[in-house]
C-alpha atoms as a PDB file:
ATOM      1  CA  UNK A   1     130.481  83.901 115.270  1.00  0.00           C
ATOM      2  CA  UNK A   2     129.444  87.473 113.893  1.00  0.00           C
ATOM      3  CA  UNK A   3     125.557  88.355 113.838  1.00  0.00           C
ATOM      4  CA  UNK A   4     125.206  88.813 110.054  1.00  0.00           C
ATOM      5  CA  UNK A   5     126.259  85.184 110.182  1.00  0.00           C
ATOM      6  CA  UNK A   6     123.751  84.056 113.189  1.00  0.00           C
ATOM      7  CA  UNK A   7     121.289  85.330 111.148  1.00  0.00           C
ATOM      8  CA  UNK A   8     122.060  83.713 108.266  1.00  0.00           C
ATOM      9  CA  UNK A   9     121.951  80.577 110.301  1.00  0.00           C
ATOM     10  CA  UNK A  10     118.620  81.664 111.295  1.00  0.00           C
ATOM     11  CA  UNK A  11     117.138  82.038 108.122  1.00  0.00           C
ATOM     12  CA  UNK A  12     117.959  78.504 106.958  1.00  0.00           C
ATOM     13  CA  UNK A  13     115.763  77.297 110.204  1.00  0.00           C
ATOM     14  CA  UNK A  14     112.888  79.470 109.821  1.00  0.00           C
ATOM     15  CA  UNK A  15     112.943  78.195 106.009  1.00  0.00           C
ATOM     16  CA  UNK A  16     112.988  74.619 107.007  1.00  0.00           C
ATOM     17  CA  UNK A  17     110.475  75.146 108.945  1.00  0.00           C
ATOM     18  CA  UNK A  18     107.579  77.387 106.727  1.00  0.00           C
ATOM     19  CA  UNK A  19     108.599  75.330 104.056  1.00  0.00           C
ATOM     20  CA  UNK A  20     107.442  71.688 106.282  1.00  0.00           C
ATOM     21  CA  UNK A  21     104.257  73.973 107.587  1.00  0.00           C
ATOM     22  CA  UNK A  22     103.597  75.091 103.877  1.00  0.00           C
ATOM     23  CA  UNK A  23     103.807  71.783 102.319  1.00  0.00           C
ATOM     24  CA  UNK A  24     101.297  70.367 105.116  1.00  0.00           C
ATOM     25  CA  UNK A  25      98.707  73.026 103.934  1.00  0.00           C
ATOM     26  CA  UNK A  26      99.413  72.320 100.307  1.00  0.00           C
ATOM     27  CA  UNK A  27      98.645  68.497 100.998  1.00  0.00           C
ATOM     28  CA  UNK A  28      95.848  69.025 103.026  1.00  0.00           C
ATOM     29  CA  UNK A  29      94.099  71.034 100.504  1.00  0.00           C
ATOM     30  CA  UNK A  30      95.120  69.750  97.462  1.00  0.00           C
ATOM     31  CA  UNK A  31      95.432  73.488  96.134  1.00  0.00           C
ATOM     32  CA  UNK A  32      98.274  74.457  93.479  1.00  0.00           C
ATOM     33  CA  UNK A  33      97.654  77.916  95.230  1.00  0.00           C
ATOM     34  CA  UNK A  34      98.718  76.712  98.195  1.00  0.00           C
ATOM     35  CA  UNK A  35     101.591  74.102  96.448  1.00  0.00           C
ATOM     36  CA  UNK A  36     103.058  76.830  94.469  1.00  0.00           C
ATOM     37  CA  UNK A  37     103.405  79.142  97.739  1.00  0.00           C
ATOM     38  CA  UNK A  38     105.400  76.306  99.179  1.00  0.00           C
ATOM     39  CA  UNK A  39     107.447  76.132  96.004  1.00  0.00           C
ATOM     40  CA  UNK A  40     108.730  79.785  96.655  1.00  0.00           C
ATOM     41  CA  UNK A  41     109.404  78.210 100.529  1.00  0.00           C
ATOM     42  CA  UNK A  42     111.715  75.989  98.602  1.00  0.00           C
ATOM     43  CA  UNK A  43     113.582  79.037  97.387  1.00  0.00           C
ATOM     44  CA  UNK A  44     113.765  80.704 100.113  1.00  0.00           C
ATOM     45  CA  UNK A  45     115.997  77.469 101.882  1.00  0.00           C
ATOM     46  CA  UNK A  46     117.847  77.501  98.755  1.00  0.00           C
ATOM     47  CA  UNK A  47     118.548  81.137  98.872  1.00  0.00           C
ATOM     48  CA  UNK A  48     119.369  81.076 103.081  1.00  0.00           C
ATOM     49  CA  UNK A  49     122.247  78.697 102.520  1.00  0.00           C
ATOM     50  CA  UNK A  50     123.215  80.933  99.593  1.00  0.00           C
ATOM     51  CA  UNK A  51     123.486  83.758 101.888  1.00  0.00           C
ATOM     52  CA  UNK A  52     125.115  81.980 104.770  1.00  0.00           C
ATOM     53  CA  UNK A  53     128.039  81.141 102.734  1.00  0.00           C
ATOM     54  CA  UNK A  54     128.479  84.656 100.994  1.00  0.00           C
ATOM     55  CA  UNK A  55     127.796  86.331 104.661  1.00  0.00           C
ATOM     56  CA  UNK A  56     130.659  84.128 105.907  1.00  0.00           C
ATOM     57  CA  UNK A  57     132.937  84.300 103.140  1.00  0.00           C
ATOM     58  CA  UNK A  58     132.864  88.506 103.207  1.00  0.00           C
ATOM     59  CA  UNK A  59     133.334  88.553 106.778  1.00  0.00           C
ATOM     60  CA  UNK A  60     137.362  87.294 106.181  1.00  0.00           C
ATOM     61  CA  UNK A  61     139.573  89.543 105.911  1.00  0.00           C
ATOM     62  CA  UNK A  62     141.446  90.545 102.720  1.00  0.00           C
ATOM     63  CA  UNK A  63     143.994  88.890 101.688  1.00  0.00           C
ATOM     64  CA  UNK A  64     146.847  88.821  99.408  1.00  0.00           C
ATOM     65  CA  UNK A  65     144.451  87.095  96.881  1.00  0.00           C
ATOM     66  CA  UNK A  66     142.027  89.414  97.064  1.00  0.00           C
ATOM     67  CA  UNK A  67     143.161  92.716  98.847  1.00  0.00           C
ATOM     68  CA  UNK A  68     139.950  94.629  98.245  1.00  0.00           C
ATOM     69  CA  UNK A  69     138.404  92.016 100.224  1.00  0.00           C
ATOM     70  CA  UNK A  70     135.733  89.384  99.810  1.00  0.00           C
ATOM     71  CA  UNK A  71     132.477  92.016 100.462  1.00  0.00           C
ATOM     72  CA  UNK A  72     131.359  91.088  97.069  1.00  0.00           C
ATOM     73  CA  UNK A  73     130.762  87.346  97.789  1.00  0.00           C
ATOM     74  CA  UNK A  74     127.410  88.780  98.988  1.00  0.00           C
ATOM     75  CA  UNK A  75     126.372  90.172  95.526  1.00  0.00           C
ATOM     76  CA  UNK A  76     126.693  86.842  94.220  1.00  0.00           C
ATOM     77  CA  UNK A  77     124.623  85.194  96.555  1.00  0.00           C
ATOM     78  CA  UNK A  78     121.644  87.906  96.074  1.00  0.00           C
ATOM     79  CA  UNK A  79     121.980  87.124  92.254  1.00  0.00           C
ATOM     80  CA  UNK A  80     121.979  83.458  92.776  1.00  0.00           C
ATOM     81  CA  UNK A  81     119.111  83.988  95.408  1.00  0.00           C
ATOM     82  CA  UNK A  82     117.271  86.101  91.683  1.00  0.00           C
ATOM     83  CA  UNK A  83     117.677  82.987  89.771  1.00  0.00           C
ATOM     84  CA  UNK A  84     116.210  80.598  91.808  1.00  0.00           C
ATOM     85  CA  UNK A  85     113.096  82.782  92.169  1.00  0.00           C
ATOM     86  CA  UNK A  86     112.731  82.959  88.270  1.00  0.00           C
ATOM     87  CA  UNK A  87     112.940  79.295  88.207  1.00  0.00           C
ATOM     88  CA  UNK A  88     110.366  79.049  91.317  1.00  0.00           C
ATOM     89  CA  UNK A  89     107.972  81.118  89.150  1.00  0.00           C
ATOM     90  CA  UNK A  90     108.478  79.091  85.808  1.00  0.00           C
ATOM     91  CA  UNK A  91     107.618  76.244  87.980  1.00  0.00           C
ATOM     92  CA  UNK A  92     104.556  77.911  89.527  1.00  0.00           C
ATOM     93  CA  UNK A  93     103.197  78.644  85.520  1.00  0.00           C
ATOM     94  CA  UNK A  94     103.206  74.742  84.969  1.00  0.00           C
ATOM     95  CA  UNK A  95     101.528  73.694  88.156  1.00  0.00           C
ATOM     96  CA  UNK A  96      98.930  76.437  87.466  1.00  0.00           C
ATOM     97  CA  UNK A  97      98.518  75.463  83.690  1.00  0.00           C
ATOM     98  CA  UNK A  98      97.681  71.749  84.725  1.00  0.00           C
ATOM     99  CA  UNK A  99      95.443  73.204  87.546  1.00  0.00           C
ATOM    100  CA  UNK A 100      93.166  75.234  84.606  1.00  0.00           C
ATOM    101  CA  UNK A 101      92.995  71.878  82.460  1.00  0.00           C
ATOM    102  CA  UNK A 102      91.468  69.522  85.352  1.00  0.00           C
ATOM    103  CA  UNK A 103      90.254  72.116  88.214  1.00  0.00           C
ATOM    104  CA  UNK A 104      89.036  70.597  91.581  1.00  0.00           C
ATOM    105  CA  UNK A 105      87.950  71.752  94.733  1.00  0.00           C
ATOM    106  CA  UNK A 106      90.055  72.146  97.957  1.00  0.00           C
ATOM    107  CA  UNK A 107      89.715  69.175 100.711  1.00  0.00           C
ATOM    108  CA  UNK A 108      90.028  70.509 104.693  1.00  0.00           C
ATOM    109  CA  UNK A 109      90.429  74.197 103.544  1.00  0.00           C
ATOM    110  CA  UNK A 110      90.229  75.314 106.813  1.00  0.00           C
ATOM    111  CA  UNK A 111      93.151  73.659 108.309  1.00  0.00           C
ATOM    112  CA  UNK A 112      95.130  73.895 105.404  1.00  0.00           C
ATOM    113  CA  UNK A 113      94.752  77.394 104.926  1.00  0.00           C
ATOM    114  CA  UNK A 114      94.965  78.308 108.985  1.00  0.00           C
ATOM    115  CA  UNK A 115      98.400  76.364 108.603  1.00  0.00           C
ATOM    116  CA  UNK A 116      99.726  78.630 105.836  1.00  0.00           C
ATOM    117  CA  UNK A 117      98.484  81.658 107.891  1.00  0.00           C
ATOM    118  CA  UNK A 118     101.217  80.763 110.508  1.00  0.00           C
ATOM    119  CA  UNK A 119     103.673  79.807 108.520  1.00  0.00           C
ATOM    120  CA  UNK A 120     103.292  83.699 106.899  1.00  0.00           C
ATOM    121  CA  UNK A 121     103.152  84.900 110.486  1.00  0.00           C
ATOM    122  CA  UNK A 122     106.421  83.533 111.275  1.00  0.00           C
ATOM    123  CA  UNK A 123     107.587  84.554 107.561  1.00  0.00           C
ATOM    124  CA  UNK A 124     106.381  88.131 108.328  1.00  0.00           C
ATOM    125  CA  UNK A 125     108.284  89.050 111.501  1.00  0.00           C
ATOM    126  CA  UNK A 126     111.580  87.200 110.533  1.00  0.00           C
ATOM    127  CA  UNK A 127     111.497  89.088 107.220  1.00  0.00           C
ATOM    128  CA  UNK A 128     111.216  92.328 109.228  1.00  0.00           C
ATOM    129  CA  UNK A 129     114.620  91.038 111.420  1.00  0.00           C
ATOM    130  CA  UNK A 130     116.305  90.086 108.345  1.00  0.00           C
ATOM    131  CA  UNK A 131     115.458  93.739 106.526  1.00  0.00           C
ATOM    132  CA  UNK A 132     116.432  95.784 109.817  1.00  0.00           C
ATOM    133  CA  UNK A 133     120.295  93.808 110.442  1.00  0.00           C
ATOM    134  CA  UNK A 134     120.935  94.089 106.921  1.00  0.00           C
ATOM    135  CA  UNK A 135     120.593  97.920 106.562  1.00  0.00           C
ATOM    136  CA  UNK A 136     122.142  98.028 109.854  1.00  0.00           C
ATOM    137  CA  UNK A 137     125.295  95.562 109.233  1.00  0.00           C
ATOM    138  CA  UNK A 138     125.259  97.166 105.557  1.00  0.00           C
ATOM    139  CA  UNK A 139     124.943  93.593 104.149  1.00  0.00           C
ATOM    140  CA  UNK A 140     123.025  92.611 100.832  1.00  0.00           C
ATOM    141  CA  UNK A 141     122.667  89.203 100.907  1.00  0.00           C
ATOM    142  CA  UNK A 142     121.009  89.637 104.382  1.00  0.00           C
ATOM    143  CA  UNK A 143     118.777  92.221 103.342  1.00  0.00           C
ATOM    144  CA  UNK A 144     117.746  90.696 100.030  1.00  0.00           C
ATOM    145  CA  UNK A 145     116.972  87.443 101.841  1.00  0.00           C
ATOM    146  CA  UNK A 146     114.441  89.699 103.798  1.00  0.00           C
ATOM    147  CA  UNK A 147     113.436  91.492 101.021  1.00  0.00           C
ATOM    148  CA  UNK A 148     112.212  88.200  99.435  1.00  0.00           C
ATOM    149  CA  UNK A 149     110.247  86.947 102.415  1.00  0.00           C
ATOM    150  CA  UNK A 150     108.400  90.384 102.651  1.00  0.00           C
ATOM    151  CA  UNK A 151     107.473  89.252  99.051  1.00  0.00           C
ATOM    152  CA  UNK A 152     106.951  85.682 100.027  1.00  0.00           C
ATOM    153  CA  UNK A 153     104.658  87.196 103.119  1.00  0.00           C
ATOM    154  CA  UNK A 154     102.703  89.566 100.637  1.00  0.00           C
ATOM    155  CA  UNK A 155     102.217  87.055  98.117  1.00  0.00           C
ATOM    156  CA  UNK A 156     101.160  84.304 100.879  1.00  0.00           C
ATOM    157  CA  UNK A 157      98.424  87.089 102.472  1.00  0.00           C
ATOM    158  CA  UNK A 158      96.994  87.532  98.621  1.00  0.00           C
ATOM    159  CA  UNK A 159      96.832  83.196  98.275  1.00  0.00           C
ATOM    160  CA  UNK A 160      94.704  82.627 101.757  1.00  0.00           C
ATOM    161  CA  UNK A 161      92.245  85.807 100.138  1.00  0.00           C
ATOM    162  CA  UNK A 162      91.851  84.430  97.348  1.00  0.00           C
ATOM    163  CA  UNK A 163      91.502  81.066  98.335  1.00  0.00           C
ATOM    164  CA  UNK A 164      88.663  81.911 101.116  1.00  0.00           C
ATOM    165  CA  UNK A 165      87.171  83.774  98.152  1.00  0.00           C
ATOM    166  CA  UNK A 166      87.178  80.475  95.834  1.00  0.00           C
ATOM    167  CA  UNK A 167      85.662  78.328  98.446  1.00  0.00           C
ATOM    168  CA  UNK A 168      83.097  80.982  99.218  1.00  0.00           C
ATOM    169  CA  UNK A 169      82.121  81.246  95.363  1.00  0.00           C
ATOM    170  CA  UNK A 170      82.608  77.770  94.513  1.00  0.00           C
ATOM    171  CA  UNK A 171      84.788  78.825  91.286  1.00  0.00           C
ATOM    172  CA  UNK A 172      87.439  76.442  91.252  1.00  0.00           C
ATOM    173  CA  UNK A 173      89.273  78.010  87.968  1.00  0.00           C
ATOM    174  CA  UNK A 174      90.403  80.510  90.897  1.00  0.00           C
ATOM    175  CA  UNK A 175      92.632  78.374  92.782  1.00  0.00           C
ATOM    176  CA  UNK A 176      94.888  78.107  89.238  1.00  0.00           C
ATOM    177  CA  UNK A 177      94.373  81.728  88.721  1.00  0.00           C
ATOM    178  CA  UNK A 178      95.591  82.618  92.010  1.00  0.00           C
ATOM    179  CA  UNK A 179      98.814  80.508  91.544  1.00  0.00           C
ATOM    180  CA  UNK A 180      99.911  82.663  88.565  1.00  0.00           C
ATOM    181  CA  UNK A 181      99.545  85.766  89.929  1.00  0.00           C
ATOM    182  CA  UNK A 182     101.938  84.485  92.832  1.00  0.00           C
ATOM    183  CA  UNK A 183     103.983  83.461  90.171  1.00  0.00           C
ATOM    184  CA  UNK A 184     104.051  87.034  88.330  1.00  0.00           C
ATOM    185  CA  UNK A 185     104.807  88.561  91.477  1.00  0.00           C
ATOM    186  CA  UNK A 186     107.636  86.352  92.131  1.00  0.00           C
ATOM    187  CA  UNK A 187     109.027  86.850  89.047  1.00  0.00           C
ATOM    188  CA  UNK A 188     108.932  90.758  88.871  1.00  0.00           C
ATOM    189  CA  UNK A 189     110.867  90.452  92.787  1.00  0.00           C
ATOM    190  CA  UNK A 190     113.323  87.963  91.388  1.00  0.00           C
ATOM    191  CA  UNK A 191     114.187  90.480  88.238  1.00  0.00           C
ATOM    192  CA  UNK A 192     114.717  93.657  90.393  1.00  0.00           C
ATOM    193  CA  UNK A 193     116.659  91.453  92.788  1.00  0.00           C
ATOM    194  CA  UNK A 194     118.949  90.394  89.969  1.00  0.00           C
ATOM    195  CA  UNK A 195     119.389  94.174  88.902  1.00  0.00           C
ATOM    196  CA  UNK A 196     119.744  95.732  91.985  1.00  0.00           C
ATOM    197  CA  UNK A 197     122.451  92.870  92.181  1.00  0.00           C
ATOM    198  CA  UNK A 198     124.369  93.462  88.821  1.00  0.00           C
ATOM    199  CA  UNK A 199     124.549  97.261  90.401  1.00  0.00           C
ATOM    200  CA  UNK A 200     126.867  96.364  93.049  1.00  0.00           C
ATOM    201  CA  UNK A 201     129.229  93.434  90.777  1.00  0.00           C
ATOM    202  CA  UNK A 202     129.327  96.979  88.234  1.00  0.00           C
ATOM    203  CA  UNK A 203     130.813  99.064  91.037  1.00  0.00           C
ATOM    204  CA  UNK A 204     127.989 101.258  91.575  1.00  0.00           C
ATOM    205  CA  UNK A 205     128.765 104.725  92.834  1.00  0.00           C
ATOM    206  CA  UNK A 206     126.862 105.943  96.548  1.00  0.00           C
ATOM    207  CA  UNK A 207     123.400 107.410  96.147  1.00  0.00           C
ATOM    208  CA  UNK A 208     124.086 111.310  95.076  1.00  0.00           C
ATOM    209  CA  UNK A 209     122.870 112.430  98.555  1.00  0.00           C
ATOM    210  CA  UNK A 210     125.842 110.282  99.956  1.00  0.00           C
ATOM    211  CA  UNK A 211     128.549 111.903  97.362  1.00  0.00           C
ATOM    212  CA  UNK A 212     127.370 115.501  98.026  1.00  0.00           C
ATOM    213  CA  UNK A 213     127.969 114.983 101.568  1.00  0.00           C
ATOM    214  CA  UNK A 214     131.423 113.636 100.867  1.00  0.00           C
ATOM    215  CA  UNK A 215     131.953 117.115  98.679  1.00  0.00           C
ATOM    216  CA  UNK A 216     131.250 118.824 101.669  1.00  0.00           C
ATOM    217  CA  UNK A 217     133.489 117.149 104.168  1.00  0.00           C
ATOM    218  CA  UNK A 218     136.160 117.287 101.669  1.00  0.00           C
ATOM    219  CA  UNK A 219     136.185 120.559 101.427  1.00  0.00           C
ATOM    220  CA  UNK A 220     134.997 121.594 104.904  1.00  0.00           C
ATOM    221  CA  UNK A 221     138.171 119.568 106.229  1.00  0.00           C
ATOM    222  CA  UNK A 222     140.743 120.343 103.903  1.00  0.00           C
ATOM    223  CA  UNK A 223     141.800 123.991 105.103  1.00  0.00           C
ATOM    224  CA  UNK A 224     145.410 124.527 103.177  1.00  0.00           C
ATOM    225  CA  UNK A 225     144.915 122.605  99.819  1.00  0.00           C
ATOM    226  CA  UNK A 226     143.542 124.680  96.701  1.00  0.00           C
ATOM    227  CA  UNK A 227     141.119 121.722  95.265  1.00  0.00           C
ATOM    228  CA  UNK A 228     140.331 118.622  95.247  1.00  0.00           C
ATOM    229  CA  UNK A 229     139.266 116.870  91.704  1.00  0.00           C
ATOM    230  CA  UNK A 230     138.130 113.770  89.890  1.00  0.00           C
ATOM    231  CA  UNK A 231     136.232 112.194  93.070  1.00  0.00           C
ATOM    232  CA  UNK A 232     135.541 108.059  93.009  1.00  0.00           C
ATOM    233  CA  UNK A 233     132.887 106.051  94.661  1.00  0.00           C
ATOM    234  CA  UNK A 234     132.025 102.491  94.006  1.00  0.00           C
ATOM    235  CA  UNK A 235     130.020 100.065  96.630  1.00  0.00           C
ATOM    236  CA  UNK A 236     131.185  96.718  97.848  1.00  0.00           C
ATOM    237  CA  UNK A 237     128.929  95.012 100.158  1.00  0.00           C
ATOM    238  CA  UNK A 238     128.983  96.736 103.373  1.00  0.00           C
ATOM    239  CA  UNK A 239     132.578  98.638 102.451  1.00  0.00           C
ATOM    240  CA  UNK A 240     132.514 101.631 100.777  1.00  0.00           C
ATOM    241  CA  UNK A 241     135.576 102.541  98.456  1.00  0.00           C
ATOM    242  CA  UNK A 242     136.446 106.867  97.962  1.00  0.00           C
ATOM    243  CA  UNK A 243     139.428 107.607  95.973  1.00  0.00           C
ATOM    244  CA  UNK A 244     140.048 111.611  94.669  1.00  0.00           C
ATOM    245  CA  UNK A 245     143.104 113.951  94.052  1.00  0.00           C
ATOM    246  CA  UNK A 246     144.047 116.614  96.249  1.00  0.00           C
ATOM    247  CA  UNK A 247     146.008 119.650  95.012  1.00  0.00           C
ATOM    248  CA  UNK A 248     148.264 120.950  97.316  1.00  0.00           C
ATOM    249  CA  UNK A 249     150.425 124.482  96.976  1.00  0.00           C
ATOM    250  CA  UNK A 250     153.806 123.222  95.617  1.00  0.00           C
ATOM    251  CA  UNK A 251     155.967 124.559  98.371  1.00  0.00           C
ATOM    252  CA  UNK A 252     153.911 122.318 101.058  1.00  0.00           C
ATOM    253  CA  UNK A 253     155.739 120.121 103.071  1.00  0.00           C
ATOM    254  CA  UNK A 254     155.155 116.167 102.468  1.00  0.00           C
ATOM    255  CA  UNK A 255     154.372 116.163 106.581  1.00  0.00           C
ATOM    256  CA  UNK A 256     151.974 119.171 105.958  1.00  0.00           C
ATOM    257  CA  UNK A 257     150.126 117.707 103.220  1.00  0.00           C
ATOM    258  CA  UNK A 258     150.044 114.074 104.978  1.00  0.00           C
ATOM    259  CA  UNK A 259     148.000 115.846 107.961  1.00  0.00           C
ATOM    260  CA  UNK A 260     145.364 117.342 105.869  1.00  0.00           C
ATOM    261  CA  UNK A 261     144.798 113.813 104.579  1.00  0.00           C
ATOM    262  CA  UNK A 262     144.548 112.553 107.877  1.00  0.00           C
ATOM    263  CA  UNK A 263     142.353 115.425 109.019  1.00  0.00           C
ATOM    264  CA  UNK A 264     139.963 114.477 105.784  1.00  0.00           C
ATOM    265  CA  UNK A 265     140.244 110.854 106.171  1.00  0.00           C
ATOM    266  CA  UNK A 266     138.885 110.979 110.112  1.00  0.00           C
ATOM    267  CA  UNK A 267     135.974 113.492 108.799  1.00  0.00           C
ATOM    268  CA  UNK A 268     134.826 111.065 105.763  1.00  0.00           C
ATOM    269  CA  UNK A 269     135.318 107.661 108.516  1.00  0.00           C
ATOM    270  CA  UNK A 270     132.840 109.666 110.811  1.00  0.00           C
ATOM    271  CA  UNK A 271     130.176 109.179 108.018  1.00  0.00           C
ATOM    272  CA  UNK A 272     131.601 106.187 106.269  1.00  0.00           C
ATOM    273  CA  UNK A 273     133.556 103.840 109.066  1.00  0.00           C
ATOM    274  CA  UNK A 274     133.190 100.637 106.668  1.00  0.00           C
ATOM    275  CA  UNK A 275     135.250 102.836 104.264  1.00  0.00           C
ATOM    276  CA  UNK A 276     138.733 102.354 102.127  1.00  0.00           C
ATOM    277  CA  UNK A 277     140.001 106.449 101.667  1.00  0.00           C
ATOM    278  CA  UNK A 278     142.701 106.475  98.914  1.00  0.00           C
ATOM    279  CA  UNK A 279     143.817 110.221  98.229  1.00  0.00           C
ATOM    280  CA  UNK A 280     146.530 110.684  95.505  1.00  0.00           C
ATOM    281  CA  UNK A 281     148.366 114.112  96.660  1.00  0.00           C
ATOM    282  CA  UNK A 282     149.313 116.817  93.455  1.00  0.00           C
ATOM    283  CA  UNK A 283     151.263 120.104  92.884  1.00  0.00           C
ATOM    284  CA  UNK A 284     149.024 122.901  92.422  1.00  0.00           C
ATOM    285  CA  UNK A 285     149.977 122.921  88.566  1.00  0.00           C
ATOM    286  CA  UNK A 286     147.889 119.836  88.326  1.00  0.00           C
ATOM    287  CA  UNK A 287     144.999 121.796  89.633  1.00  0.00           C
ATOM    288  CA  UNK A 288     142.019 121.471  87.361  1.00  0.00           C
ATOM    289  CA  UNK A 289     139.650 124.469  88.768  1.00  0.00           C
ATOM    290  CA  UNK A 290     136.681 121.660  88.790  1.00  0.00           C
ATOM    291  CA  UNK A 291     135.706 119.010  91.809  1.00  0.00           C
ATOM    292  CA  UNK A 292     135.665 120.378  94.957  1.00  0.00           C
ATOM    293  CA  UNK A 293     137.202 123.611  96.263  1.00  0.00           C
ATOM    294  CA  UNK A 294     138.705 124.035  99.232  1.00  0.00           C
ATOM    295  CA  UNK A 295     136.156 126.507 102.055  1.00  0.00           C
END
């Protein structure tokens, strides 16, 4: 069993368990504060199994139905994982509208609320696991798991201030007040999660940083070809996908031109190893003086 997927696993455990701790605070107090924090607990179970099945699924090799591979099974799951936070907040807006038409006050505040304060704890440093393996094992579905309990921790820190602030006061109309701000909050991380989602099922290129270092190796490593022209990225999951033309004097050898591929391939894996290198070899009257030049 790989890590990204023993994580996954992980995540569905810690979930079940906040979300039984969260719910215990939330009956305790009797605070839709508290209820629609647990609510977003619910998601984040939801969301876990998402993840372990698109973790597992892009971990299998390709195939001759899909021979790119499977790496974008974890897209889906991150915008799955967007849509069920969405729905969390819509839910959060109706327990918080019936909370403004009959407010009350919370009952054993200080249990309920130390309870949620552990629950976050644990939250807090399995978000931080979650966030570090993901950028490490280059897997979104892992990393946008994390990056909604960071949320769900943030959000969870503003509830327990705000409640302590309520029963300090006595204003009760804060307890509903502080549920839809958890509920905006939730909704703003479930939109950018969506987007950032929709970015990799597009094909998105490599950050510009990434594609001017590619330039450079290109070039750097491909001593004997005259250019090299319309360069490709596009992100899938973890795997990284580079596909460009190289012009090559016309006289070359195929053997001659087949090592400077080789020679630029091995340079780009150094910097991309989860990487698919396709590199379509031309006659120099098919150079376009743009792209990359050869040093």
């Amino acid at each position: 069993m790989s890590k990204p997927v023993q994580l996954a696993i992980g995540s569905i455990v810690i979930g079940v368990l906040v979300l039984a701790l969260k719910y215990w605070a939330a009956a305790l107090t009797g605070s839709v504060a508290l209820y629609s924090d647990a609510l977003e607990s619910i998601v984040n179970v939801v969301t876990a199994v998402a993840a372990l099945v698109a973790v597992s699924l892009a971990q299998r090799p390709a195939d001759a139905a899909l021979p790119y591979g499977y790496h974008k099974a974890e897209y889906f799951s991150a915008v799955v994982e967007g849509v069920f936070i969405l729905v969390a907040a819509l839910m959060i807006f109706s327990e918080a509208w019936r909370a403004f038409e009959s407010p009350a006050m919370l009952t054993a505040p200080v249990e309920g609320l130390s309870i949620n304060a552990v629950a976050s704890i644990i939250n807090a440093i399995w978000c931080f696991i979650l966030i570090r393996a993901g950028r490490r094992f280059s897997s979104p579905a892992l990393e946008a798991d994390g990056q909604h309990l960071l949320t769900d921790v943030v959000s969870s820190a503003g509830v327990i201030v705000g409640l302590i602030v309520a029963i300090v006061t006595g204003l009760e109309a804060l307890d509903a007040l502080i549920a839809v701000i958890v509920g905006l909050n939730i909704l703003w991380s479930g939109t950018r999660l969506i987007a950032r989602s929709v970015g990799g099922l597009m094909d998105i290129a490599v950050p510009k940083e990434t594609l001017e270092t590619l330039r450079e190796l290109i070039s750097a490593n491909a001593e004997g070809a005259i250019e090299a022209h319309d360069l490709r990225t596009r992100r899938a999951g973890r795997m990284t996908f580079i596909d460009f033309h190289l012009v090559v004097p016309g006289t070359m050898s195929v053997e001659a031109a087949h090592a400077i591929c080789d020679r630029i391939e091995a340079a780009l894996k150094d910097v991309a190893p989860q990487s698919l290198i396709t590199i379509h070899v031309e006659p120099e009257d098919k150079a376009k003086h743009t792209g990359v030049l050869v040093l």
